[in-house]
Protein backbone atom coordinates (compact mmCIF):
# COMPACT_ATOMS: atom_id res chain seq x y z
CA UNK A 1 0.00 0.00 0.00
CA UNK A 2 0.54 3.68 -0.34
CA UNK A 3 0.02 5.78 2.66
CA UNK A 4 -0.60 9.43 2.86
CA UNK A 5 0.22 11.47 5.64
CA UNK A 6 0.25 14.90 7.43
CA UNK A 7 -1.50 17.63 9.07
CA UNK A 8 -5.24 18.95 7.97
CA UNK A 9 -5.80 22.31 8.99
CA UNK A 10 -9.26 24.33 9.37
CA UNK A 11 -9.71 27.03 6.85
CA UNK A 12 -8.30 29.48 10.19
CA UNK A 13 -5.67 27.60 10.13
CA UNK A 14 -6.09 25.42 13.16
CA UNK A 15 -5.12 21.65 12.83
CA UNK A 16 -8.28 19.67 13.40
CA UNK A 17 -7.92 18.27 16.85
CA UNK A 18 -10.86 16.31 16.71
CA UNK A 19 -14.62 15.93 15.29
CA UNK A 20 -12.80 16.00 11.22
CA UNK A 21 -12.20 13.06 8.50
CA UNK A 22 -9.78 13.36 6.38
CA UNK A 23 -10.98 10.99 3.00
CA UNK A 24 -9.42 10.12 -0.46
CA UNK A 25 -10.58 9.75 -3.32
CA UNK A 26 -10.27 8.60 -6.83
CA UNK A 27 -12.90 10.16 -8.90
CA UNK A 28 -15.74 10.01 -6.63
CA UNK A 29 -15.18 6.88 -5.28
CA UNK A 30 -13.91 6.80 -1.27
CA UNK A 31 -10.70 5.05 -0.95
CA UNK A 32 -9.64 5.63 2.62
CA UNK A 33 -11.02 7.49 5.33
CA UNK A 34 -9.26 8.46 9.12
CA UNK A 35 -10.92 10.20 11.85
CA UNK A 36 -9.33 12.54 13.62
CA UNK A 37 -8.97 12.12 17.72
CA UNK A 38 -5.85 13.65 18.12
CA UNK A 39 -2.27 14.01 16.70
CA UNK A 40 -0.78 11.17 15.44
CA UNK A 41 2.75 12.70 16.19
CA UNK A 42 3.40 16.82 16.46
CA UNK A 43 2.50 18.12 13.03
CA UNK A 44 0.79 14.75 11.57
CA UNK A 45 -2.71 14.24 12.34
CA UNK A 46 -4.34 11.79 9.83
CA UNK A 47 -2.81 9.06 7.77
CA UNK A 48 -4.83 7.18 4.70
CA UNK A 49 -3.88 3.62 3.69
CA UNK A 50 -4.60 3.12 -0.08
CA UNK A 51 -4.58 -0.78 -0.90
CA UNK A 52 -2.23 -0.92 -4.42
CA UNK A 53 -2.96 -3.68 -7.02
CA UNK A 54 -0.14 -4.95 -9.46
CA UNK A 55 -2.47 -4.44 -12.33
CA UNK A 56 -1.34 -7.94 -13.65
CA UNK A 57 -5.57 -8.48 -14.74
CA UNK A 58 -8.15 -6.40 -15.41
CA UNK A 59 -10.15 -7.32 -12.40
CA UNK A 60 -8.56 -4.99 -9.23
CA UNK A 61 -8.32 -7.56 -6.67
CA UNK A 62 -10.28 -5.28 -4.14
CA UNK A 63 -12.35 -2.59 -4.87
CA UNK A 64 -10.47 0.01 -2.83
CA UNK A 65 -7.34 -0.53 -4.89
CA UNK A 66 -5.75 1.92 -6.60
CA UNK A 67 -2.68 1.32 -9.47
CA UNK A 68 0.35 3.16 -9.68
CA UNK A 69 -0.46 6.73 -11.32
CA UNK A 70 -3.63 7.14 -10.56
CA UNK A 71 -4.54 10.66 -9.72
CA UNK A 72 -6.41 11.13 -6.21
CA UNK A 73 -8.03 13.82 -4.43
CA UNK A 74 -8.42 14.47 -1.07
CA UNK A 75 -11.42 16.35 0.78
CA UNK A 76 -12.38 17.32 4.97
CA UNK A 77 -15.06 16.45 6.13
CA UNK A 78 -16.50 17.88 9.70
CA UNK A 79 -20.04 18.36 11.46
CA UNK A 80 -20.53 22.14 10.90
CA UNK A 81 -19.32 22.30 6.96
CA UNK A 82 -20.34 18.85 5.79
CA UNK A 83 -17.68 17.87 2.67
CA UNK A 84 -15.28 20.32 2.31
CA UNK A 85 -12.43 20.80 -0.92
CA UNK A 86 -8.51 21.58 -0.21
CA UNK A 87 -7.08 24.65 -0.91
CA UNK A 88 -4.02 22.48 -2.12
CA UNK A 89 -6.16 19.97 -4.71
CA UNK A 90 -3.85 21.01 -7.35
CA UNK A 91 -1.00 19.81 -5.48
CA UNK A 92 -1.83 15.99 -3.99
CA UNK A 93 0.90 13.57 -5.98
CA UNK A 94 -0.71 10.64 -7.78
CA UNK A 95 -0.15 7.06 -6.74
CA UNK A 96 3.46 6.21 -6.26
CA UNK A 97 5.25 2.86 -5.72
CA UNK A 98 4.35 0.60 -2.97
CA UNK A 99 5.57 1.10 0.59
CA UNK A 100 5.60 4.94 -0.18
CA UNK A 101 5.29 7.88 2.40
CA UNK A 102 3.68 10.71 1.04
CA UNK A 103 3.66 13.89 2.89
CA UNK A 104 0.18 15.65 2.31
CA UNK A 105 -0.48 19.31 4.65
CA UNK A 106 -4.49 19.94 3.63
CA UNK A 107 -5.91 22.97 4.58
CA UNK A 108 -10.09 22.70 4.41
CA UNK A 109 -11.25 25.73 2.42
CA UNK A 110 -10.70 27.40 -0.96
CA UNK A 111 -8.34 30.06 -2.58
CA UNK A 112 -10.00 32.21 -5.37
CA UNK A 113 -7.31 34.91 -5.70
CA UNK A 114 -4.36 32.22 -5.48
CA UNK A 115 -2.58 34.50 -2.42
CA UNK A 116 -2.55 31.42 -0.12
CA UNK A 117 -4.86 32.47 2.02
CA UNK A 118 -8.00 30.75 2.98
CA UNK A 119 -10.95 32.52 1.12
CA UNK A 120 -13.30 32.33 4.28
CA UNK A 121 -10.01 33.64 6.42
CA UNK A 122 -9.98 37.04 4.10
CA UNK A 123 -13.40 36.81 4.37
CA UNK A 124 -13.46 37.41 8.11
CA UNK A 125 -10.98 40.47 7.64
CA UNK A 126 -12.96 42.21 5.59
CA UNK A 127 -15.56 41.68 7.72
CA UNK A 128 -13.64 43.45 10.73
CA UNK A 129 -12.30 46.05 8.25
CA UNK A 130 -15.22 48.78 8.57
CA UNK A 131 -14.94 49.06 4.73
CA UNK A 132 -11.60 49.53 4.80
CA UNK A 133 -11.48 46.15 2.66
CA UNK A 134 -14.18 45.63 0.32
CA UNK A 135 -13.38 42.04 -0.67
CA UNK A 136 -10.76 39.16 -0.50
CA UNK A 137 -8.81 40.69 -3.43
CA UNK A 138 -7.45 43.53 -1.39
CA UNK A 139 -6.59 41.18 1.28
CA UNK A 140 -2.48 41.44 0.95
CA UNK A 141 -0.74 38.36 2.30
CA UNK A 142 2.05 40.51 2.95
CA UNK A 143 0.05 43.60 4.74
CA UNK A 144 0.03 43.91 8.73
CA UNK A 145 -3.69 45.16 8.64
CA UNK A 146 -3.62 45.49 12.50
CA UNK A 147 -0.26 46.71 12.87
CA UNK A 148 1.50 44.64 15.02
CA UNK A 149 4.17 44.14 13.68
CA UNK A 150 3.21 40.11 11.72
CA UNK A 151 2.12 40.17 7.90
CA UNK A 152 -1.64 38.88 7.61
CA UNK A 153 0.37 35.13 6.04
CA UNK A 154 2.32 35.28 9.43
CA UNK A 155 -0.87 35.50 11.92
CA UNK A 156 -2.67 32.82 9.34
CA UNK A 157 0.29 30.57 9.56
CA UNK A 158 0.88 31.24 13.53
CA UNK A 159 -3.13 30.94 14.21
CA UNK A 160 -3.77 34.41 15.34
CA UNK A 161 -6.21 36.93 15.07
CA UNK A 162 -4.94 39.02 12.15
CA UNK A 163 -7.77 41.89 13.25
CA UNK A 164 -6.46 42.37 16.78
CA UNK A 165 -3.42 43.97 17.40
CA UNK A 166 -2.71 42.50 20.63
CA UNK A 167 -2.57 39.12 19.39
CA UNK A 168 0.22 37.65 17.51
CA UNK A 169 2.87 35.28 18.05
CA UNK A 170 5.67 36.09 20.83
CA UNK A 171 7.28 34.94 23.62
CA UNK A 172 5.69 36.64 26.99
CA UNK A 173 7.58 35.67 29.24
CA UNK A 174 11.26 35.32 29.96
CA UNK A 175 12.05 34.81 33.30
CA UNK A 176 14.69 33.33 35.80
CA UNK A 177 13.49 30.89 37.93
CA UNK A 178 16.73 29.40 39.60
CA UNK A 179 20.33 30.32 39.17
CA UNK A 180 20.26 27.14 36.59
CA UNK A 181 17.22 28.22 34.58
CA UNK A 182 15.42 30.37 32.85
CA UNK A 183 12.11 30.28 31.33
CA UNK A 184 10.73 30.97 28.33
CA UNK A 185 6.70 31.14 27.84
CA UNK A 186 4.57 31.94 25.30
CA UNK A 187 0.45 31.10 24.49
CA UNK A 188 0.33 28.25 22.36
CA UNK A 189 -2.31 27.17 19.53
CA UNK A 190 -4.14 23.66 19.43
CA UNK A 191 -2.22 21.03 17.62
CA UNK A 192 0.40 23.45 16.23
CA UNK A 193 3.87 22.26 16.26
CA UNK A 194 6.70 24.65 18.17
CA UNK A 195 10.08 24.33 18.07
CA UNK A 196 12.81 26.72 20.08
CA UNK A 197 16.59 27.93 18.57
CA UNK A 198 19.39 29.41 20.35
CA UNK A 199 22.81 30.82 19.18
CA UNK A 200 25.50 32.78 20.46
CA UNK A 201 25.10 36.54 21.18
CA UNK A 202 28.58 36.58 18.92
CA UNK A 203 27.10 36.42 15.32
CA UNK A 204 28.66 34.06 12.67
CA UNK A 205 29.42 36.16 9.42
CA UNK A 206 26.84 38.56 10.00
CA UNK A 207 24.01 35.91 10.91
CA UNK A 208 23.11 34.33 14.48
CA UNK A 209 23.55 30.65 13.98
CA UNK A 210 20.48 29.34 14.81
CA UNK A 211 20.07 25.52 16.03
CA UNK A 212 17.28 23.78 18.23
CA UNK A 213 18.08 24.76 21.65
CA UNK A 214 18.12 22.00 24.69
CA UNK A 215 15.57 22.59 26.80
CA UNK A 216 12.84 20.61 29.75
CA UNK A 217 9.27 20.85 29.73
CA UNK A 218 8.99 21.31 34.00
CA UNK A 219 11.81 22.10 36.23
CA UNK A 220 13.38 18.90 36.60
CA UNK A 221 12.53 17.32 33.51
CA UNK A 222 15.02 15.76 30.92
CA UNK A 223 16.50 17.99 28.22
CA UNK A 224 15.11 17.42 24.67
CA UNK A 225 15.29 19.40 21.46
CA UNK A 226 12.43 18.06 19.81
CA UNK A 227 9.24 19.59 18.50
CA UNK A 228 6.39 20.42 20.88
CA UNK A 229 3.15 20.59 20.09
CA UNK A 230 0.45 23.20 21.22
CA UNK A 231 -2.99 22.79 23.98
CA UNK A 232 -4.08 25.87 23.68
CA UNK A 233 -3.18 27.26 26.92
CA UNK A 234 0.67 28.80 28.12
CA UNK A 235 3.30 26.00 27.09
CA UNK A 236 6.84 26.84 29.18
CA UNK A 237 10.22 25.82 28.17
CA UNK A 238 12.71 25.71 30.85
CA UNK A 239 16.62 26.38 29.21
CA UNK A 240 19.89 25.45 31.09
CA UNK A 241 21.80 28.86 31.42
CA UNK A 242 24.86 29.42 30.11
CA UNK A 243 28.39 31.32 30.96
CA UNK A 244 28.42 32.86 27.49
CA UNK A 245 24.83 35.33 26.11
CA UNK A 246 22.41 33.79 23.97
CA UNK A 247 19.52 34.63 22.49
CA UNK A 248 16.34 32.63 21.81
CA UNK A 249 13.73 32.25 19.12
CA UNK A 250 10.65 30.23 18.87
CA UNK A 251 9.09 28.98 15.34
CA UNK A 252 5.48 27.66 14.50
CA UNK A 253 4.17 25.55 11.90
């Protein structure tokens, strides 16, 4: 089999944390269908099996199985928009070899003016614009309508409001809580993936040199670099101090 793979977002940009299927088809026959009740790992949410057959006769040897090239689609479903397209339809491979991984990020919703914004995202700005905006077309992807400092694609891909100028992505707190310590806080977003960089004060040809930074999720927790994923309420990383400066940066996906 072929299995697809990744993280389907909510045309806000919210992964789907539960209460979503994720389904494949091939023309407008289902394939494979999975349910979303949590992440499957930070960042990957749903993962469809698709059955291959060796087309060695013309009879498929199940009807759910697919042959090497075939071109699929993939739609979300959930309880308040029924069946809902991709904004990336155009770009879901076709059937590849057997035993394949296939990375897939879906986003529920649909892209008119080809800016990568959700439609029904821009939608909601104009709303909130008091005319300033009189339809998705002047929505800029690049624009900071609030003026705080993001671009309207940052706050869509960090999952804040791009309307309210107190809300966009930072760290809020940066603290010292022993003489071993410090801590770094920030409000996180539902089933978004975070990861935190340090580097030396001392820049490298100009440039900080960024890599993931060591860090514990409670006081006296193991170190880890890994990605951590987002509950919706204040996520705290605690970071071993060092002799020489550093400074910090978190990134969201």
């Amino acid at each position: 089999m072929v299995v697809y793979y990744g993280q389907a977002k909510d045309w806000f940009g919210w992964p789907y944390v539960e209460d979503a299927s994720v389904i494949l088809l091939s023309g407008t026959n289902e394939i494979a269908r999975y349910d979303i009740k949590g992440s499957i790992s930070p960042g990957v949410n749903f993962a469809l099996y698709v059955p291959l057959d060796d087309g060695r006769d013309t009879n498929r040897y199940v009807r759910s199985a697919l042959r090497t090239g075939e071109i699929v689609s993939i739609v979300v479903e959930d309880p308040y928009y029924g069946r809902m397209t991709i904004m990336e339809s155009n770009a879901v491979p076709a059937v590849s070899s057997p035993g394949d991984m296939i990375l897939v990020n879906v986003t529920a919703g649909s892209d008119a003016d080809g800016d990568g914004l959700p439609d029904q995202w821009e939608e909601i700005l104009v709303y909130w614009s008091d005319g300033v905006l009189t339809s998705i077309w002047d929505v800029n992807p690049n624009d900071d309508f609030d003026g705080d400092g993001q671009s309207n694609m940052d706050e869509f891909l960090a999952g804040t409001f791009a309307f309210l100028d107190y809300d966009y992505f930072f760290i809020e707190k940066l603290d010292r809580v022993t003489d071993q310590l410090l801590r770094i806080s920030f409000l996180s977003v539902p089933g978004k993936v975070y990861r935190l960089w340090g580097a030396s004060l001392t820049p490298h040809e100009g440039a900080f040199d960024w890599q993931l930074e060591p860090y514990s999720r409670t006081l006296n927790g193991p170190l880890e670099k890994g990605p951590v994923e987002g509950t919706g309420s204040w996520l705290d990383f605690y970071v071993p101090l060092s002799e020489d400066g550093r400074v910090f940066k978190l990134t969201v996906q």
